[in-house]
C-alpha atoms as a PDB file:
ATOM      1  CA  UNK A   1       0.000   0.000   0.000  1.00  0.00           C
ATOM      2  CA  UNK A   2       1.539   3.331  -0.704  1.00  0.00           C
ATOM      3  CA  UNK A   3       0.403   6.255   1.390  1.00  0.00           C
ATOM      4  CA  UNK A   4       1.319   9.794   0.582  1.00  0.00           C
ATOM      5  CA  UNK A   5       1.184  12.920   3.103  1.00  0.00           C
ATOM      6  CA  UNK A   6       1.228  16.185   1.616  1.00  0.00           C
ATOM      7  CA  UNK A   7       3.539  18.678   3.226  1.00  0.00           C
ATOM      8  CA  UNK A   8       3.463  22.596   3.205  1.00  0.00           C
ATOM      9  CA  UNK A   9       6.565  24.202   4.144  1.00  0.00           C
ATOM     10  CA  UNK A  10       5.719  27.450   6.072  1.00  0.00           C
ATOM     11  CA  UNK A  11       6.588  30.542   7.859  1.00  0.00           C
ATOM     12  CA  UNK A  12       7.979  29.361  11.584  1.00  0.00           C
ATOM     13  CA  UNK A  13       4.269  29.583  13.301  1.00  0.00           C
ATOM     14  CA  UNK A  14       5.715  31.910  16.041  1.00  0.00           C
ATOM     15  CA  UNK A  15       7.520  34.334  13.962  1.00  0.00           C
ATOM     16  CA  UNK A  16       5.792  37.841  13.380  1.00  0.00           C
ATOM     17  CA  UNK A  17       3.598  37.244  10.011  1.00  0.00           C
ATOM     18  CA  UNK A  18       3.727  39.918   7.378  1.00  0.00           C
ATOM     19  CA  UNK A  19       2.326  41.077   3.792  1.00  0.00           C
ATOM     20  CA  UNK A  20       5.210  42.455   1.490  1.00  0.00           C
ATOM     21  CA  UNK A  21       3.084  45.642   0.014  1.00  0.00           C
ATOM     22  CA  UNK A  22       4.454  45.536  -3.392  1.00  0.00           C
ATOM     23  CA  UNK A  23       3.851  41.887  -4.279  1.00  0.00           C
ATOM     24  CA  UNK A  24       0.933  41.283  -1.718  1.00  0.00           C
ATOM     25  CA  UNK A  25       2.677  38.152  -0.536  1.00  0.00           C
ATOM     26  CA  UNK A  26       3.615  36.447   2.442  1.00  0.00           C
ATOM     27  CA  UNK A  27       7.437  37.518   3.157  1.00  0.00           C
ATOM     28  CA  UNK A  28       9.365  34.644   3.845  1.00  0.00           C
ATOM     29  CA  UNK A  29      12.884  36.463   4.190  1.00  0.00           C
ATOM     30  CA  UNK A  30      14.703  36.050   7.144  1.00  0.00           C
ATOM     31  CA  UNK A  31      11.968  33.717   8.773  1.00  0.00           C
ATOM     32  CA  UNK A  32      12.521  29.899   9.208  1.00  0.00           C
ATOM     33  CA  UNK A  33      10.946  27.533   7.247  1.00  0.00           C
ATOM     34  CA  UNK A  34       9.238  24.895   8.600  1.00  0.00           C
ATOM     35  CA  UNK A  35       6.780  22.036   7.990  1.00  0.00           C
ATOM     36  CA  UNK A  36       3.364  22.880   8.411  1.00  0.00           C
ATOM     37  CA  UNK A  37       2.266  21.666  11.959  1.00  0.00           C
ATOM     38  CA  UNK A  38      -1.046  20.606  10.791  1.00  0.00           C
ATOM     39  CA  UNK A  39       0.821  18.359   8.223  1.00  0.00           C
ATOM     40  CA  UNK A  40       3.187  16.675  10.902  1.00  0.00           C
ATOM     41  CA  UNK A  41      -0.137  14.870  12.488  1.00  0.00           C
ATOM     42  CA  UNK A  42      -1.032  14.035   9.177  1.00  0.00           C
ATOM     43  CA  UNK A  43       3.039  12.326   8.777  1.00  0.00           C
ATOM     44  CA  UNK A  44       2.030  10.803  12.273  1.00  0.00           C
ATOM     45  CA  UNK A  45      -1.499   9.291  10.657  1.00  0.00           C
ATOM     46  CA  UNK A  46       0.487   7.878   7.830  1.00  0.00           C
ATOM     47  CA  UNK A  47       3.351   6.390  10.344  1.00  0.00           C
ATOM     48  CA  UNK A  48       0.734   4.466  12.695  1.00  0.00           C
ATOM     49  CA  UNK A  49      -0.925   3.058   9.434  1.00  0.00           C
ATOM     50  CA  UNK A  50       2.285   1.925   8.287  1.00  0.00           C
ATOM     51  CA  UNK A  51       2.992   0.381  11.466  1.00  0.00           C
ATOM     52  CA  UNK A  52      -0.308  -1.533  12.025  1.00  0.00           C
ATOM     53  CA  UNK A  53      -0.691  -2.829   8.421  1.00  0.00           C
ATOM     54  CA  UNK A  54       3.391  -3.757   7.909  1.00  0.00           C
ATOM     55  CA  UNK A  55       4.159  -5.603   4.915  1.00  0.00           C
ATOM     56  CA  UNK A  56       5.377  -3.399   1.700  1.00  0.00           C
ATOM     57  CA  UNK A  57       3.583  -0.417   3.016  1.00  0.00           C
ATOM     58  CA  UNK A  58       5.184   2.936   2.306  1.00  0.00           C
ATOM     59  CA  UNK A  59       5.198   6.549   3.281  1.00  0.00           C
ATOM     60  CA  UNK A  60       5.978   9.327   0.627  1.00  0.00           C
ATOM     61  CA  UNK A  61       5.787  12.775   1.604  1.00  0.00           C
ATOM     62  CA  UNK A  62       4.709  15.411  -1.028  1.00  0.00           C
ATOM     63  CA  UNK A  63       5.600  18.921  -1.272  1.00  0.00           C
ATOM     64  CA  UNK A  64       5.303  21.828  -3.635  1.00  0.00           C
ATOM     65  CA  UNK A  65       8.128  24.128  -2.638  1.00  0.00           C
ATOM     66  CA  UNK A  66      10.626  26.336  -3.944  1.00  0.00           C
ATOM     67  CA  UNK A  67      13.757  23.941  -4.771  1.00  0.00           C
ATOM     68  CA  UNK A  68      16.078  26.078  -1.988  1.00  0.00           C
ATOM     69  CA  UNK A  69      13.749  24.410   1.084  1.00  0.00           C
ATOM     70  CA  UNK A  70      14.266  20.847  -0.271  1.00  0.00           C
ATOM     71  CA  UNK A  71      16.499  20.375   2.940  1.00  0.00           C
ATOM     72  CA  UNK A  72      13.643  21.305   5.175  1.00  0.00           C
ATOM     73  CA  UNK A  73      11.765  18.119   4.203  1.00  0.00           C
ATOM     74  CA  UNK A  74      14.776  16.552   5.738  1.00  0.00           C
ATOM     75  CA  UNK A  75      12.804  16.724   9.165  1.00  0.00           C
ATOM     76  CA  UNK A  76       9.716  14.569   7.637  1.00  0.00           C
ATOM     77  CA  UNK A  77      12.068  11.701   6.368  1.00  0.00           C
ATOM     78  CA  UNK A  78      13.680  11.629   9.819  1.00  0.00           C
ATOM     79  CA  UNK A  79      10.342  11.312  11.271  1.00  0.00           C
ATOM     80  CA  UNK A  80       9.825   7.743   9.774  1.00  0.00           C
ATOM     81  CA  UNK A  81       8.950   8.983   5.923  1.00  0.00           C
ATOM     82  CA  UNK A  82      10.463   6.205   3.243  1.00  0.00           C
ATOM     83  CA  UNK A  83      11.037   9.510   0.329  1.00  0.00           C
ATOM     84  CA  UNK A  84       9.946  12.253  -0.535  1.00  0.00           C
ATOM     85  CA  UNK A  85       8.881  14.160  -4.108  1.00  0.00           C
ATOM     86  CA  UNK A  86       8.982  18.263  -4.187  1.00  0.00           C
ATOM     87  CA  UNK A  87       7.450  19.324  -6.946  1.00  0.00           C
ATOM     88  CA  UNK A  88       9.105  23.019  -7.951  1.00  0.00           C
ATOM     89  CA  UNK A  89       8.997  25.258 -10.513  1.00  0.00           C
ATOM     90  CA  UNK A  90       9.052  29.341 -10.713  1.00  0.00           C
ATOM     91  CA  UNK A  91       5.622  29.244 -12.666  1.00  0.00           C
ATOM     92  CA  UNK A  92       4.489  27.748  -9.766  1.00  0.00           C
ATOM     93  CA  UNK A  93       4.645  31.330  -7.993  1.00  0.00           C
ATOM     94  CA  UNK A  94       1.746  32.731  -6.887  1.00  0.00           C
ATOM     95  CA  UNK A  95      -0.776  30.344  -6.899  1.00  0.00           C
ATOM     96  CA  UNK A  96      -3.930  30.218  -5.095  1.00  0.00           C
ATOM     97  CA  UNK A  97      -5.630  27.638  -3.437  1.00  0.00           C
ATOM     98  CA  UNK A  98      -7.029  26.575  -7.081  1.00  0.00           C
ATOM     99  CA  UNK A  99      -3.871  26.817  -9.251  1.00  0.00           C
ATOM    100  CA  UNK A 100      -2.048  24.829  -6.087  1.00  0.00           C
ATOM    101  CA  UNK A 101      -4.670  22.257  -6.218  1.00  0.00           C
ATOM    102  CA  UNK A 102      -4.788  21.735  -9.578  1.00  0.00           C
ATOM    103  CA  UNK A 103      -1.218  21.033 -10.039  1.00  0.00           C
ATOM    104  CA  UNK A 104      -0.526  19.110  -7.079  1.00  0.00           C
ATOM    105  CA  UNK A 105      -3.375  16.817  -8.075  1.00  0.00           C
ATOM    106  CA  UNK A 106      -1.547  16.193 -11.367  1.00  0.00           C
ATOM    107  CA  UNK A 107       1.601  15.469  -9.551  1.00  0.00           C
ATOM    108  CA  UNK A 108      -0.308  13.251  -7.361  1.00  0.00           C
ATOM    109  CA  UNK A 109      -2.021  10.993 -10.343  1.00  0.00           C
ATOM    110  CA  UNK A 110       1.932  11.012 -11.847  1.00  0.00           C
ATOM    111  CA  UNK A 111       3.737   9.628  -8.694  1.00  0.00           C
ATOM    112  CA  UNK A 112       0.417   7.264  -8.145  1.00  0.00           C
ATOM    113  CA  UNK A 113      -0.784   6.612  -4.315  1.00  0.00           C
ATOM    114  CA  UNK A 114      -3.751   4.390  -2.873  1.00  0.00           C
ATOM    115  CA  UNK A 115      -4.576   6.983  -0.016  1.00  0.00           C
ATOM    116  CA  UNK A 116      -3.378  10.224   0.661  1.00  0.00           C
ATOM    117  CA  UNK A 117      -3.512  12.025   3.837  1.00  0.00           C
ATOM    118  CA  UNK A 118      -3.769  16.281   3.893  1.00  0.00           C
ATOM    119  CA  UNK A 119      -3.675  18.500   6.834  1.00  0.00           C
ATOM    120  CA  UNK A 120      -7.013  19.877   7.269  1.00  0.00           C
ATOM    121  CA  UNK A 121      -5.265  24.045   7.184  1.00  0.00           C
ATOM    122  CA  UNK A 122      -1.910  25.284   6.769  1.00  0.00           C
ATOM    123  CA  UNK A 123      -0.506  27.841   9.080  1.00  0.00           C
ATOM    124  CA  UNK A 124       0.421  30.425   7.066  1.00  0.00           C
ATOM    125  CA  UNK A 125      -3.339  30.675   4.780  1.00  0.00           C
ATOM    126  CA  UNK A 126      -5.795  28.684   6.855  1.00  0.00           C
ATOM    127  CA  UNK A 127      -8.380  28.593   4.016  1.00  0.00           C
ATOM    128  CA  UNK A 128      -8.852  24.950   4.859  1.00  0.00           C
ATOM    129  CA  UNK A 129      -9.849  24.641   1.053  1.00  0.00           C
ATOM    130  CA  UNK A 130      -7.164  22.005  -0.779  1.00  0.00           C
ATOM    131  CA  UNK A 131      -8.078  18.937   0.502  1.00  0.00           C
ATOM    132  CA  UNK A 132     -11.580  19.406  -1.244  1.00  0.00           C
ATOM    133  CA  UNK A 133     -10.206  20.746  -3.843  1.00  0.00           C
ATOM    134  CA  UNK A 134      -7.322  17.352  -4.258  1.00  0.00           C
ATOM    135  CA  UNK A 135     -10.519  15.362  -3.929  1.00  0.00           C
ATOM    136  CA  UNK A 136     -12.578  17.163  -6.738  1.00  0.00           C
ATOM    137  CA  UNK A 137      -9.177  16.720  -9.208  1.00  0.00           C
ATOM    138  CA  UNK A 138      -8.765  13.076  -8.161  1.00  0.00           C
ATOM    139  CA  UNK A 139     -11.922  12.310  -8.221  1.00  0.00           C
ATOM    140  CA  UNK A 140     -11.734  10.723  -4.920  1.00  0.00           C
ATOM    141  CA  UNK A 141     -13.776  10.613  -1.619  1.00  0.00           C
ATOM    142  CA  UNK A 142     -12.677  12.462   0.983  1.00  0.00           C
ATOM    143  CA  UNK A 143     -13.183  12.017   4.862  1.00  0.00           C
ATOM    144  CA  UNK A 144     -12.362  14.554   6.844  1.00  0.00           C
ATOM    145  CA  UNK A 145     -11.176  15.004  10.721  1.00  0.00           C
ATOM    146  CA  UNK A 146     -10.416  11.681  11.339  1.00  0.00           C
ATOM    147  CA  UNK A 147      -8.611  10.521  14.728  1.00  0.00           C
ATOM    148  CA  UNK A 148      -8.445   7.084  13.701  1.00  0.00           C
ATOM    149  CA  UNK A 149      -7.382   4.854  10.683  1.00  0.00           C
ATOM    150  CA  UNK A 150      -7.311   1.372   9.688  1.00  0.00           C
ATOM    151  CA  UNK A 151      -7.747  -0.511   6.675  1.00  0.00           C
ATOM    152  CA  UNK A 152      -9.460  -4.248   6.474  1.00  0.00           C
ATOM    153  CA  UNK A 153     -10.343  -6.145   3.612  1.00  0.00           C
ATOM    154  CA  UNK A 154      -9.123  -3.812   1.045  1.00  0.00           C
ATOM    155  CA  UNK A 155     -11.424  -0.525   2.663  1.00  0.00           C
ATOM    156  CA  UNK A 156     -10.515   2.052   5.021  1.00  0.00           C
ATOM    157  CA  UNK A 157     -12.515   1.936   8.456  1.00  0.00           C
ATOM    158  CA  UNK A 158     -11.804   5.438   9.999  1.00  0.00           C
ATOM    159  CA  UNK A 159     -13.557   7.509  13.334  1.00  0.00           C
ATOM    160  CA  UNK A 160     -13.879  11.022  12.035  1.00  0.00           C
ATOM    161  CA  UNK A 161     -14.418  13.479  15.120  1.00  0.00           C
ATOM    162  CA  UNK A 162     -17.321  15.873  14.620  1.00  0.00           C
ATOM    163  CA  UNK A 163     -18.954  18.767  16.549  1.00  0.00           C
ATOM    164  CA  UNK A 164     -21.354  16.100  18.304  1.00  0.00           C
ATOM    165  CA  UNK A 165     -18.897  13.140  18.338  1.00  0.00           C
ATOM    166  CA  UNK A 166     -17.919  10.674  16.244  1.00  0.00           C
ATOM    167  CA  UNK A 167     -18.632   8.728  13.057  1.00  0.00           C
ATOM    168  CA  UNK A 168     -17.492   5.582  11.932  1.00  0.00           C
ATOM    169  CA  UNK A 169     -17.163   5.847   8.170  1.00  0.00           C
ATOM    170  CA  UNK A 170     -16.288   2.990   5.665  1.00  0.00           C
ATOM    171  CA  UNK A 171     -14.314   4.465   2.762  1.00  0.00           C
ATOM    172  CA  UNK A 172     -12.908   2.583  -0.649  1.00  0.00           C
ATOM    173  CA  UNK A 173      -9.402   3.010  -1.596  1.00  0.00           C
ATOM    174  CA  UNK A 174      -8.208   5.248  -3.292  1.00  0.00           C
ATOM    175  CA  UNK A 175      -9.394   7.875  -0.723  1.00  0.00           C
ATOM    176  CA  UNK A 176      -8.183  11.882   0.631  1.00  0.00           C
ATOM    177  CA  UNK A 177      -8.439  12.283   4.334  1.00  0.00           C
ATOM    178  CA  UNK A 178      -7.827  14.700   6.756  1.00  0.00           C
ATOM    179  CA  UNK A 179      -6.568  14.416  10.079  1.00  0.00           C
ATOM    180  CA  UNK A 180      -8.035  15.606  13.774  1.00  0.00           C
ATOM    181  CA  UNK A 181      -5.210  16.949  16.323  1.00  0.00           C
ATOM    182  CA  UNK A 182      -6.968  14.243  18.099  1.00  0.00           C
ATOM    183  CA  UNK A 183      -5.074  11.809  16.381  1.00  0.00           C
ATOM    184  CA  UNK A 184      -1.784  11.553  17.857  1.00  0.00           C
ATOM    185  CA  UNK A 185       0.798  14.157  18.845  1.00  0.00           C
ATOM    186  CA  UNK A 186       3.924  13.626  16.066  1.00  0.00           C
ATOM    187  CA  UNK A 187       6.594  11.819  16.893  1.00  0.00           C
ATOM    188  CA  UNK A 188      10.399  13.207  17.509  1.00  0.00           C
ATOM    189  CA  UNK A 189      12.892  12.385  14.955  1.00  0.00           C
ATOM    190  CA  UNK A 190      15.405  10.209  16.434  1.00  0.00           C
ATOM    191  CA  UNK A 191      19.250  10.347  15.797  1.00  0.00           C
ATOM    192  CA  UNK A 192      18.906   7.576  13.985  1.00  0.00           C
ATOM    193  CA  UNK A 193      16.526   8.643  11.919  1.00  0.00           C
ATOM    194  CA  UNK A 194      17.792  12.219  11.040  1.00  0.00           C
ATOM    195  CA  UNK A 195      21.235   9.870  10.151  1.00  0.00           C
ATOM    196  CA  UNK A 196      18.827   7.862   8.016  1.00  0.00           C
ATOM    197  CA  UNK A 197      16.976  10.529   6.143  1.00  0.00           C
ATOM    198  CA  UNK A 198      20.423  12.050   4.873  1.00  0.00           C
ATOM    199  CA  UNK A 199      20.348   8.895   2.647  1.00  0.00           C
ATOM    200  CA  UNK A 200      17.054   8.871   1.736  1.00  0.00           C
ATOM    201  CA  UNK A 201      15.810  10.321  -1.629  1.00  0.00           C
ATOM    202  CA  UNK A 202      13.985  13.696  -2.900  1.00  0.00           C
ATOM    203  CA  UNK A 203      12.556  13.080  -6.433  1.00  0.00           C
ATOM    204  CA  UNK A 204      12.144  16.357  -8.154  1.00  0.00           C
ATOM    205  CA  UNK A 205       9.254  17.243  -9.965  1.00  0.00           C
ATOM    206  CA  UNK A 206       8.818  20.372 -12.388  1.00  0.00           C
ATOM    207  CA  UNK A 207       5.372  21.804 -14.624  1.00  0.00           C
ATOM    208  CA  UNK A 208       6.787  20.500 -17.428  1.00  0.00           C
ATOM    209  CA  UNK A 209       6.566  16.656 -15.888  1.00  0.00           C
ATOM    210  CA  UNK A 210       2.961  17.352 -15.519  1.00  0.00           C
ATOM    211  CA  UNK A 211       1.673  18.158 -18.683  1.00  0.00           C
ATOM    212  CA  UNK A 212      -0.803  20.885 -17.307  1.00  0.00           C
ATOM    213  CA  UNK A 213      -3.899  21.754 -19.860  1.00  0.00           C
ATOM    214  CA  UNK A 214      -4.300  25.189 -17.606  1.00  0.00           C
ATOM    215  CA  UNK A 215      -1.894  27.937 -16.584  1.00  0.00           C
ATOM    216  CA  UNK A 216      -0.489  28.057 -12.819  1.00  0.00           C
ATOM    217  CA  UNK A 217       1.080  30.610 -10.845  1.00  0.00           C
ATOM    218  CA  UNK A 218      -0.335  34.113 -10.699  1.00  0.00           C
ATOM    219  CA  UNK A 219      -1.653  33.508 -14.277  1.00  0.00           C
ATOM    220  CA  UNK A 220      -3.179  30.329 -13.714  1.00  0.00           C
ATOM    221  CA  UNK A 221      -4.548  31.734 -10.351  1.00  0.00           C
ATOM    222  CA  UNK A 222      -8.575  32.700  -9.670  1.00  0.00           C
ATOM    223  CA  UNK A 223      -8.137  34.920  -6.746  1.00  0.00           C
ATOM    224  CA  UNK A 224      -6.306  38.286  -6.495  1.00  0.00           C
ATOM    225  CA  UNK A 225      -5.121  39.967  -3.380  1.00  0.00           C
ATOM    226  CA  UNK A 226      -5.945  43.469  -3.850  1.00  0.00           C
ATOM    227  CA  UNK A 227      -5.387  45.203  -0.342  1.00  0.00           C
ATOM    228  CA  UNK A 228      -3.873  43.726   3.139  1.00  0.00           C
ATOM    229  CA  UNK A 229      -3.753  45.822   6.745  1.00  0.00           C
ATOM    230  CA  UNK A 230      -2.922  44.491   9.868  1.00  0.00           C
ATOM    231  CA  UNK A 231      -4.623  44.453  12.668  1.00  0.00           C
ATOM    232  CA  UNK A 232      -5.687  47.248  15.176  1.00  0.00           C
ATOM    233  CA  UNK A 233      -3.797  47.344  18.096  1.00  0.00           C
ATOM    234  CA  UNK A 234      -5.607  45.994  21.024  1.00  0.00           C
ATOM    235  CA  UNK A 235      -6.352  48.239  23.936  1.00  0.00           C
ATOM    236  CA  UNK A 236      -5.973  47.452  27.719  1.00  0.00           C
ATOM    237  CA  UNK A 237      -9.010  45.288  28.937  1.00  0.00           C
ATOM    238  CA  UNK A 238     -11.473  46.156  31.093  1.00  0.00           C
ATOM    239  CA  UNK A 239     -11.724  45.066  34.760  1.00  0.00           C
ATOM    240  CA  UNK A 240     -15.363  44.988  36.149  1.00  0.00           C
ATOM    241  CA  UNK A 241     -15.344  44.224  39.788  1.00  0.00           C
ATOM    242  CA  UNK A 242     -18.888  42.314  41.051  1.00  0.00           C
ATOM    243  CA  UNK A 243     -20.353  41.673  43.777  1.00  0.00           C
ATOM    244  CA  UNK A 244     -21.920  38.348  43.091  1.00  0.00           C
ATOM    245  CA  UNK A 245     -22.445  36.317  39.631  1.00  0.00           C
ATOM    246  CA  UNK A 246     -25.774  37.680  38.990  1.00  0.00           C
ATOM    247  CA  UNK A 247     -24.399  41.423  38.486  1.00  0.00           C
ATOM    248  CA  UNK A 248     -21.401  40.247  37.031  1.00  0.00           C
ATOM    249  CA  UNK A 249     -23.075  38.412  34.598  1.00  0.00           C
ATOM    250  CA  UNK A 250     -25.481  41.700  34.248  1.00  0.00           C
ATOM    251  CA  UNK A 251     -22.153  43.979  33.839  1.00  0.00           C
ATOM    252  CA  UNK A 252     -20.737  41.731  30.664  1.00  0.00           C
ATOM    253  CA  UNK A 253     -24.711  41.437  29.233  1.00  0.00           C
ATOM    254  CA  UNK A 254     -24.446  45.570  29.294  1.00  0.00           C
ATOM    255  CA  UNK A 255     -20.554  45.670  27.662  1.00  0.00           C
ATOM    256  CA  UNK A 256     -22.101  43.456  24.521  1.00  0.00           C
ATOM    257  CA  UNK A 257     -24.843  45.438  24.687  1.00  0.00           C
ATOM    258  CA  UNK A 258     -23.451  48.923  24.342  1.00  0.00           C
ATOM    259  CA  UNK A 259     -21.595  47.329  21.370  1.00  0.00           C
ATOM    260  CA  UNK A 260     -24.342  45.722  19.724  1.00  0.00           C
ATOM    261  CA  UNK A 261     -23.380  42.311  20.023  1.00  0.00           C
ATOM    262  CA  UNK A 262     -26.002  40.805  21.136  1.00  0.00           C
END
């Protein structure tokens, strides 16, 4: 069975976040890459698959980065990961949640898989939009949230975690899912295993492998950032002392009130 885990590389999730004016882009400079945290539980999904089914099961990790962070998927091969693909290309710049989809769904049908695992948002957009969008290209189902994963008698038998609960859901295979933070917290790369990922292999990938019928990049791309400010600073809080519940609870009714929240 071959499982692949797409990866995002992004900004260092606790460095300060900002929009370069003239480009209206995410600036990257002098920030650490990183693999998208979101993506490391879906690695972890794809790991404690591996382990429970065994036999010639494999792990490829899949990302669509410039070629200069290649290293940076070092970290995902050193988690347990058996290779890796990065699919890059500079007319690859730009592109939205639909020209990203689109071509990493064509790299995906290239390199082949039987299920592939997403991170449900990325930290540095957060639309939470390209794993629907993978599954509309593959023309796969897609489960989302789930917290646990098996497969038996050639099917997938996963517990996706909802608002309410849970659901047990039967899928087929080839299938896209997405993974809960409920599922497991990822494991640490061991010195043996960042050893072993130096050997391990990075197939690259460029547009022309794919054979695109539709531009990507900015030209290929259906949105258009027109305007980005950052946040208002945020004032002091207020302190309202109460007596008992019953006013306090009055006192915070009154401060939604006054600003027409409720």
């Amino acid at each position: 069975m071959k499982i692949v885990v797409t990866v995002k590389l992004v900004p260092d999730p606790n460095a300060e976040k900002r929009i370069d004016p003239g480009t209206k882009r995410l600036v990257r400079t002098g920030v650490e890459t990183v693999l998208n945290p979101y993506d490391e539980y879906a690695l972890e999904a794809a790991l404690q698959l591996k382990e429970k089914i065994g036999g010639d099961t494999t792990v490829t990790v899949f990302s669509m980065a410039p070629e200069s962070l290649k290293e940076t998927l070092r970290k995902a091969l050193a988690m347990g990961a058996d290779d890796a693909v990065l699919l890059s290309d500079a007319a690859l710049e730009g592109s939205d949640v639909w020209a990203t989809s689109y071509a990493v769904a064509h790299a995906l049908k290239k390199i082949g898989f039987d299920l592939l695992i997403v991170g449900g948002l990325s930290d540095d957009g957060s639309t939470g939009a390209t794993p629907g969008a993978l599954a509309e290209y593959l023309q796969t189902p897609l489960v989302t949230n789930v917290r646990k994963a098996d497969v038996a008698d050639g099917k997938l038998h996963l517990e996706r975690e909802t608002d309410t609960g849970f659901q047990d859901v039967i899928a087929p295979l080839p299938s896209v899912i997405t993974t809960a933070l409920t599922f497991g917290e990822p494991r640490y790369a061991s010195l043996k295993g960042i050893m072993g990922a130096k050997k391990k292999t990075i197939a690259p990938l460029t547009v022309a492998d794919l054979a695109l019928d539709h531009a990507v990049g900015l030209n290929g791309s259906k949105t258009e950032l027109l305007d980005a400010q950052p946040p208002a600073v945020r004032g002091k809080g207020q302190v309202v002392e109460a007596a008992d519940g019953a006013s306090g609870a009055q006192a915070i009714f009154a401060f939604l009130k006054e600003r027409k929240l409720v």
